[in-house]
PDB file of N, CA and C in Angstrom:
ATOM      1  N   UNK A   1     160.061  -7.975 -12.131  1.00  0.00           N
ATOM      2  CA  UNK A   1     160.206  -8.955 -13.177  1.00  0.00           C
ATOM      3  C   UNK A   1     160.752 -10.223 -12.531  1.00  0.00           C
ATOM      4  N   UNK A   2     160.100 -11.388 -12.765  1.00  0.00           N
ATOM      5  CA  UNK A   2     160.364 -12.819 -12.211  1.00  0.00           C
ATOM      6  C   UNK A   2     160.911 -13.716 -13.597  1.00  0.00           C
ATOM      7  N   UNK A   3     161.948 -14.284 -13.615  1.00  0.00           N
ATOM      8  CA  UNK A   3     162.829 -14.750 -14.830  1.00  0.00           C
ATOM      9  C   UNK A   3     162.972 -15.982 -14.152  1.00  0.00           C
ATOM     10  N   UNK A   4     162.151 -17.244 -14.574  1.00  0.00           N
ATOM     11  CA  UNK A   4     162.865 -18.656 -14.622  1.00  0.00           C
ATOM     12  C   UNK A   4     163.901 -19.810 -15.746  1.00  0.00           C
ATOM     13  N   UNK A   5     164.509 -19.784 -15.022  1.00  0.00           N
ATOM     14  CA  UNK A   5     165.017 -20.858 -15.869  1.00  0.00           C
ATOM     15  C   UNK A   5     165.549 -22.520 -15.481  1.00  0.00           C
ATOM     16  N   UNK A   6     164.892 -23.282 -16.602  1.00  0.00           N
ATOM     17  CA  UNK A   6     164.988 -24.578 -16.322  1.00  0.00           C
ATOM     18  C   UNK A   6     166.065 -25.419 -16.900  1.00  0.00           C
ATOM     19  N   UNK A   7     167.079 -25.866 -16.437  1.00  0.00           N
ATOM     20  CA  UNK A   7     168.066 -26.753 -16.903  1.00  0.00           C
ATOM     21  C   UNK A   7     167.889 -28.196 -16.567  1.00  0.00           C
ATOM     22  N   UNK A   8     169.123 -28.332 -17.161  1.00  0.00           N
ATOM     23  CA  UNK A   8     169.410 -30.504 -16.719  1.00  0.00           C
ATOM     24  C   UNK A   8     170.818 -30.195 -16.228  1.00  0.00           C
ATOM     25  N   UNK A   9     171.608 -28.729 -16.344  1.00  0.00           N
ATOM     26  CA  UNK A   9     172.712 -28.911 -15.707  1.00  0.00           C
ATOM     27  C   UNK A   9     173.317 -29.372 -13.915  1.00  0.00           C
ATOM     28  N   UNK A  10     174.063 -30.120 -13.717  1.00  0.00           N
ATOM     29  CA  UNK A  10     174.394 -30.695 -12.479  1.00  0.00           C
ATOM     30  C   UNK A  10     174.491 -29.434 -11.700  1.00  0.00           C
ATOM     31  N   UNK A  11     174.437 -29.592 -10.119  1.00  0.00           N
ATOM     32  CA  UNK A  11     174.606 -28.351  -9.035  1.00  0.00           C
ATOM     33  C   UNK A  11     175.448 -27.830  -9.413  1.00  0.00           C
ATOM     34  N   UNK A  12     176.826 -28.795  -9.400  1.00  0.00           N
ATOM     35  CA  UNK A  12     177.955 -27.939  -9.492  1.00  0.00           C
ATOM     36  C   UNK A  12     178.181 -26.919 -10.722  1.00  0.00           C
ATOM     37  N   UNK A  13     177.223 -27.221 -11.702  1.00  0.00           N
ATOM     38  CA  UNK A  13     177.453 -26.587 -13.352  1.00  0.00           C
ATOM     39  C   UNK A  13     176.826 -25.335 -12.870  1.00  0.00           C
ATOM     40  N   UNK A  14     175.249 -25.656 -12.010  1.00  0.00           N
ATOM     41  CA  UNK A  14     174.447 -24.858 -12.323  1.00  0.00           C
ATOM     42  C   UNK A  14     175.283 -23.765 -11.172  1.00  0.00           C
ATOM     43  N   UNK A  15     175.622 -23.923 -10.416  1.00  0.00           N
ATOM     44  CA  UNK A  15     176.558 -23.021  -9.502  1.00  0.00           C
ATOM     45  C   UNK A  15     177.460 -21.994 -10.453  1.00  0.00           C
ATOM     46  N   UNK A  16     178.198 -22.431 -11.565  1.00  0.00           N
ATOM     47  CA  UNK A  16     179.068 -21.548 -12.031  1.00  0.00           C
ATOM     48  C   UNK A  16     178.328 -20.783 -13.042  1.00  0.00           C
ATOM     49  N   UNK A  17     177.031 -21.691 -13.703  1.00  0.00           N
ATOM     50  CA  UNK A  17     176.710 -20.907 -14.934  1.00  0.00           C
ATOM     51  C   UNK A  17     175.829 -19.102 -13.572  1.00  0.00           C
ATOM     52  N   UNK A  18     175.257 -20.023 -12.823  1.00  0.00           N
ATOM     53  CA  UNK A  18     174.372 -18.823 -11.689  1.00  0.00           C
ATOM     54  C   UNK A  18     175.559 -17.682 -11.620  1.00  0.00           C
ATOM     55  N   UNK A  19     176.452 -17.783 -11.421  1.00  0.00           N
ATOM     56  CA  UNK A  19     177.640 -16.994 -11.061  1.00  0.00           C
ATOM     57  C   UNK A  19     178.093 -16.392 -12.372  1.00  0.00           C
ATOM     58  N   UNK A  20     178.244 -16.734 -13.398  1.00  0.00           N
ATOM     59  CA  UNK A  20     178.588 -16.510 -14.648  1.00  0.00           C
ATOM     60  C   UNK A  20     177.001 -14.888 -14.932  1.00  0.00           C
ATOM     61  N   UNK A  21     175.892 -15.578 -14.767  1.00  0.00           N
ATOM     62  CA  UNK A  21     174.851 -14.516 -15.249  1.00  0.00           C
ATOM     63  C   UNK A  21     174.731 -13.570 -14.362  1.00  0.00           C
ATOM     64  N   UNK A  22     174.872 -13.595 -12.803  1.00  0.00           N
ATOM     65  CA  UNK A  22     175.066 -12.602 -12.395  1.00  0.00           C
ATOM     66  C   UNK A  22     176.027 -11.811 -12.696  1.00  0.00           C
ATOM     67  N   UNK A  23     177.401 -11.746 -12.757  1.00  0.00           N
ATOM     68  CA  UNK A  23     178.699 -10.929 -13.009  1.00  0.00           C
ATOM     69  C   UNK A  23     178.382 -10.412 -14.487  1.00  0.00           C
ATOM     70  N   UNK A  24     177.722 -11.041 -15.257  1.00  0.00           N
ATOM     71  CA  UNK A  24     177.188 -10.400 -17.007  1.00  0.00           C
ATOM     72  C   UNK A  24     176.125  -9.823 -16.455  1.00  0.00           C
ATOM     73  N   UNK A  25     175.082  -9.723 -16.620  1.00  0.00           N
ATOM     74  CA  UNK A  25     173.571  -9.190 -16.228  1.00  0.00           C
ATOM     75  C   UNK A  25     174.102  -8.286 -15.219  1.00  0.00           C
ATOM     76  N   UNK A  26     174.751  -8.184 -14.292  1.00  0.00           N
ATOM     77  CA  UNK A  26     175.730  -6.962 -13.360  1.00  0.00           C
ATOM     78  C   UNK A  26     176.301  -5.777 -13.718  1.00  0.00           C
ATOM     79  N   UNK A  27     176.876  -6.282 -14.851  1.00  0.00           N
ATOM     80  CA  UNK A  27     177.650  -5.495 -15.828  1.00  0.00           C
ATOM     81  C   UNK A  27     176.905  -4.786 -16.586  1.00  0.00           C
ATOM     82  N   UNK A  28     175.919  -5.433 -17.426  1.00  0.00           N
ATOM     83  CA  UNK A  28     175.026  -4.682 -18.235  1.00  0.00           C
ATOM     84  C   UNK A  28     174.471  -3.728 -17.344  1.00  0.00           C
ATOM     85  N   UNK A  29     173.833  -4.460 -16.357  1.00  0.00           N
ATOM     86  CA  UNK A  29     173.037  -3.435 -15.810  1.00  0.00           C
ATOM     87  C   UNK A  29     173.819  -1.901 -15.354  1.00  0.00           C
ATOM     88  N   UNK A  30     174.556  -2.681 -14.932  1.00  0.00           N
ATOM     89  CA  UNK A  30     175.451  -0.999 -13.537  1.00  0.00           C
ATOM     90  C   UNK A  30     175.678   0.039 -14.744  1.00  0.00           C
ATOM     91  N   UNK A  31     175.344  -0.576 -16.059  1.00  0.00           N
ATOM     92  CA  UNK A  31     175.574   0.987 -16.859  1.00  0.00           C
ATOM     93  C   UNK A  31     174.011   1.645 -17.661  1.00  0.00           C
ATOM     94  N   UNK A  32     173.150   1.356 -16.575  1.00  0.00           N
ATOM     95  CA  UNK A  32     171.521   2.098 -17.215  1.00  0.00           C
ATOM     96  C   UNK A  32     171.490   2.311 -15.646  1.00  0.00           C
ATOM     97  N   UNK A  33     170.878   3.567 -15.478  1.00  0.00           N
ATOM     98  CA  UNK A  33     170.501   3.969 -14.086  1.00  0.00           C
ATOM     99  C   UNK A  33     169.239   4.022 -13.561  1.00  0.00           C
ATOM    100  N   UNK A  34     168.909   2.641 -13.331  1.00  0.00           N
ATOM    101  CA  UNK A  34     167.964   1.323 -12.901  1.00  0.00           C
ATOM    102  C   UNK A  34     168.685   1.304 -10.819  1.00  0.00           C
ATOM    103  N   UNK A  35     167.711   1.241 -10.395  1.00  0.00           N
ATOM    104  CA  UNK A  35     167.545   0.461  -9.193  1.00  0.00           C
ATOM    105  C   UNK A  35     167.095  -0.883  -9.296  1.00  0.00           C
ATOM    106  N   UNK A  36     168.270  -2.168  -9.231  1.00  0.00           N
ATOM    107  CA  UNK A  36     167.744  -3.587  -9.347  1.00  0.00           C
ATOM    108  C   UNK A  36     168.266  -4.640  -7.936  1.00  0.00           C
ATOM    109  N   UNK A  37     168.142  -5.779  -7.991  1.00  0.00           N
ATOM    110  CA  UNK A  37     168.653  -5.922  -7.078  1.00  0.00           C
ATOM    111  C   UNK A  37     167.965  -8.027  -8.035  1.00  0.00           C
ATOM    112  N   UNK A  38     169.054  -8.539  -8.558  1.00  0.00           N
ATOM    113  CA  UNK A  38     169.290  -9.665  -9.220  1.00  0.00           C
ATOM    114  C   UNK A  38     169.522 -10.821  -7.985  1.00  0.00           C
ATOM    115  N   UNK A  39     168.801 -12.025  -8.620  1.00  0.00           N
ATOM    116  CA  UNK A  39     168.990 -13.176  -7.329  1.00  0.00           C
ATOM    117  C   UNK A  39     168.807 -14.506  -8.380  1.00  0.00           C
ATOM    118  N   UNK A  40     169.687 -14.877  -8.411  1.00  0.00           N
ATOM    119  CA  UNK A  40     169.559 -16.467  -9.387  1.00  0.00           C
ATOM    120  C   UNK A  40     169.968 -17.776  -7.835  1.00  0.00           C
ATOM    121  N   UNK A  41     168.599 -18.613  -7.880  1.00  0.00           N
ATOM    122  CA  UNK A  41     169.155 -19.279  -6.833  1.00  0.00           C
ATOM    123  C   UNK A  41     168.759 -20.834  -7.414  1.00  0.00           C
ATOM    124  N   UNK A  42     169.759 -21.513  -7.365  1.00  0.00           N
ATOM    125  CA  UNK A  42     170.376 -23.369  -7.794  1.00  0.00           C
ATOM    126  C   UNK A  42     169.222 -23.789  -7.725  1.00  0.00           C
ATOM    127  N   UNK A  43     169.107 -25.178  -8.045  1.00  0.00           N
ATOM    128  CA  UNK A  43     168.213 -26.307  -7.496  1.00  0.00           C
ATOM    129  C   UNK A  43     168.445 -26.889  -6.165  1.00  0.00           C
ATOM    130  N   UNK A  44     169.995 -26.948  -5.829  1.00  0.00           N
ATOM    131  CA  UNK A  44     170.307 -26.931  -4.415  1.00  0.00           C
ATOM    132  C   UNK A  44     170.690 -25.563  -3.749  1.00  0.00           C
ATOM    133  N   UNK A  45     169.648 -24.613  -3.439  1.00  0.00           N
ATOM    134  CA  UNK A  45     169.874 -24.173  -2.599  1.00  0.00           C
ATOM    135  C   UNK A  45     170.555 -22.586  -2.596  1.00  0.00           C
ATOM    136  N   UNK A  46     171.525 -22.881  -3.506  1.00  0.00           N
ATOM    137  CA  UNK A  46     172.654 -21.637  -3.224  1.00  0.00           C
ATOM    138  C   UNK A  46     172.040 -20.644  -3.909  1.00  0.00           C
ATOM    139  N   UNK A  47     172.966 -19.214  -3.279  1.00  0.00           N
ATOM    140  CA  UNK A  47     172.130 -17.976  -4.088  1.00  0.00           C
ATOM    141  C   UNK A  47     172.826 -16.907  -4.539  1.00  0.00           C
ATOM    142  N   UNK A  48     172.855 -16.396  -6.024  1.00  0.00           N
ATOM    143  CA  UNK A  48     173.744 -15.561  -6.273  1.00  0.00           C
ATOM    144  C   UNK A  48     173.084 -14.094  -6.393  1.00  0.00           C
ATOM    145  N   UNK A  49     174.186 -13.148  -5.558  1.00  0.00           N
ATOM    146  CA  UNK A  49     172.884 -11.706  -6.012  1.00  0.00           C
ATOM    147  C   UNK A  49     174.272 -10.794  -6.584  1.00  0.00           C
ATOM    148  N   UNK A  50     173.195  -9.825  -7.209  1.00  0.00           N
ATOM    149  CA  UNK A  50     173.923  -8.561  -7.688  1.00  0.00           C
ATOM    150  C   UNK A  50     173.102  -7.483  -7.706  1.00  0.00           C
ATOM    151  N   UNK A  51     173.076  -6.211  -7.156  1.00  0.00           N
ATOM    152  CA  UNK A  51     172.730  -5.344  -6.546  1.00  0.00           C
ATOM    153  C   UNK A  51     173.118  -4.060  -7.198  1.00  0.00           C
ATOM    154  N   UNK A  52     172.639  -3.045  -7.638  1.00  0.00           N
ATOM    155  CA  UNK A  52     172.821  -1.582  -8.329  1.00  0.00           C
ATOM    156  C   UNK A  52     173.716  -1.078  -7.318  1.00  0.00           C
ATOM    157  N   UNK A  53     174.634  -1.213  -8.198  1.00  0.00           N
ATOM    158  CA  UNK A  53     176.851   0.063  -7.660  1.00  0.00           C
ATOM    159  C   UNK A  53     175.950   1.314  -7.310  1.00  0.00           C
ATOM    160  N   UNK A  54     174.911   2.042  -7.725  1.00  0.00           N
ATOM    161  CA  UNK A  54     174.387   3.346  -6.752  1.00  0.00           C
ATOM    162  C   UNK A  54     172.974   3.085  -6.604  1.00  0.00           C
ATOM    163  N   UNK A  55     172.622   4.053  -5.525  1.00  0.00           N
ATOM    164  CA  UNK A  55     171.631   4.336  -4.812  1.00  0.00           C
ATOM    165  C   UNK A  55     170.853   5.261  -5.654  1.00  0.00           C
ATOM    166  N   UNK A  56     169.455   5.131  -6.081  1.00  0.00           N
ATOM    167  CA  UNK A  56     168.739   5.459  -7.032  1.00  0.00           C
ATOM    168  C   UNK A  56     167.232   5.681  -6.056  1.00  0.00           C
ATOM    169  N   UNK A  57     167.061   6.819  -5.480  1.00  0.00           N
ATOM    170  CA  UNK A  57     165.918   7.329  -4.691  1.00  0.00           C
ATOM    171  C   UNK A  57     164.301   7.317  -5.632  1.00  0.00           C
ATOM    172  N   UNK A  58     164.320   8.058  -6.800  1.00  0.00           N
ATOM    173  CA  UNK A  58     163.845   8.404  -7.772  1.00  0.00           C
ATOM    174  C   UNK A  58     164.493   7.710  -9.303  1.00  0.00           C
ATOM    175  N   UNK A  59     164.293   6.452  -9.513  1.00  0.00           N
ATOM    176  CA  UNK A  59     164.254   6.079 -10.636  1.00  0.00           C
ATOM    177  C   UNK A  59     164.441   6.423 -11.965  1.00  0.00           C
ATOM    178  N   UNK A  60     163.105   7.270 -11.646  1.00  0.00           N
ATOM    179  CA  UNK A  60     162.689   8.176 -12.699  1.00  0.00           C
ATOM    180  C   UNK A  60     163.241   9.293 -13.681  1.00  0.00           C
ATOM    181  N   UNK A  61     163.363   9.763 -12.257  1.00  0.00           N
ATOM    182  CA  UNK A  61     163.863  11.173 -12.051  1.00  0.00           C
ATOM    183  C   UNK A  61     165.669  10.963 -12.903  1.00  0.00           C
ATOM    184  N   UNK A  62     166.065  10.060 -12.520  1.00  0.00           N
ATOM    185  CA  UNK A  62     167.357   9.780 -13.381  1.00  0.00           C
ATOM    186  C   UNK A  62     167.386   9.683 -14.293  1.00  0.00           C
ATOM    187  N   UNK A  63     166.650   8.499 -14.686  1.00  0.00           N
ATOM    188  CA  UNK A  63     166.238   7.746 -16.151  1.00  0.00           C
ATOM    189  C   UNK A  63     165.892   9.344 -16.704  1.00  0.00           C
ATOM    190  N   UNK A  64     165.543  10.172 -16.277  1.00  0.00           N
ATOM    191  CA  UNK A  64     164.845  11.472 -17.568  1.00  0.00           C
ATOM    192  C   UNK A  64     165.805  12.301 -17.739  1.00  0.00           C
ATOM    193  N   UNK A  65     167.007  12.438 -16.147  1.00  0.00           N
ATOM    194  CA  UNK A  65     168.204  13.321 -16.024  1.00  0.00           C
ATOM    195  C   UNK A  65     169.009  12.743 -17.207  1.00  0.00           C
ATOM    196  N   UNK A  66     169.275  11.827 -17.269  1.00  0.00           N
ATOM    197  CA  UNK A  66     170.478  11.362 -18.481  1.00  0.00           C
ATOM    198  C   UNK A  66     170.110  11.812 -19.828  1.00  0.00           C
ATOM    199  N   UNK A  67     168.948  11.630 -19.854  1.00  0.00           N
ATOM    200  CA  UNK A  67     167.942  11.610 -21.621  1.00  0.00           C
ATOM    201  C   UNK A  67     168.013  13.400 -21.601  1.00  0.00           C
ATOM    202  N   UNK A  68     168.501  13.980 -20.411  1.00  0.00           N
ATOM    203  CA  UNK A  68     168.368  15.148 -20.724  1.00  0.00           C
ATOM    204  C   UNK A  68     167.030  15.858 -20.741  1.00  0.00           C
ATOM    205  N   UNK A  69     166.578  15.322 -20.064  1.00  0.00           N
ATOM    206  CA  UNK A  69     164.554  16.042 -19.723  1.00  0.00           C
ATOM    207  C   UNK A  69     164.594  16.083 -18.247  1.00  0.00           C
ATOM    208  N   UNK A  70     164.143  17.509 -18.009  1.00  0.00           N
ATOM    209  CA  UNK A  70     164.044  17.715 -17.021  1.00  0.00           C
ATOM    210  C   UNK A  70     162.622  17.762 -16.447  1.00  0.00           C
ATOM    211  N   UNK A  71     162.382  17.231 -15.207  1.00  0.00           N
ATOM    212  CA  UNK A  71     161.551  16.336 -14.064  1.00  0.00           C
ATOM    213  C   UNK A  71     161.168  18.235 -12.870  1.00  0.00           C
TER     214      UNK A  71
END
């Protein structure tokens, strides 16, 4: 999934809001057991990532373990 977004906010804004959606969108995520790996990068340059807290081999295979269906 490719997510753009277009502002008028200044570097320095767009620096904190980039930082702001990773640490939220981080959060949400680290609690569905998804393999992701998030990258919001400025108009100048800079780059914010956030990366899945575990290692997820089989996706799948999780996503069905939690729901309680077994794979």
């Amino acid at each position: 999934m490719d997510i753009r977004f277009i502002s008028s906010l200044t570097p320095a804004d767009e620096a904190r809001v980039a930082a702001a959606i990773c640490g939220a969108l981080g959060t949400l995520l680290s609690e569905v057991p998804l393999a992701y790996m998030l990258r919001v990068r400025t108009s100048d340059g800079q780059i914010f990532e956030q990366r899945s807290p575990h290692s997820v081999s089989n996706p799948l295979s999780v996503a069905a373990a939690s729901d309680g269906i077994s794979t």
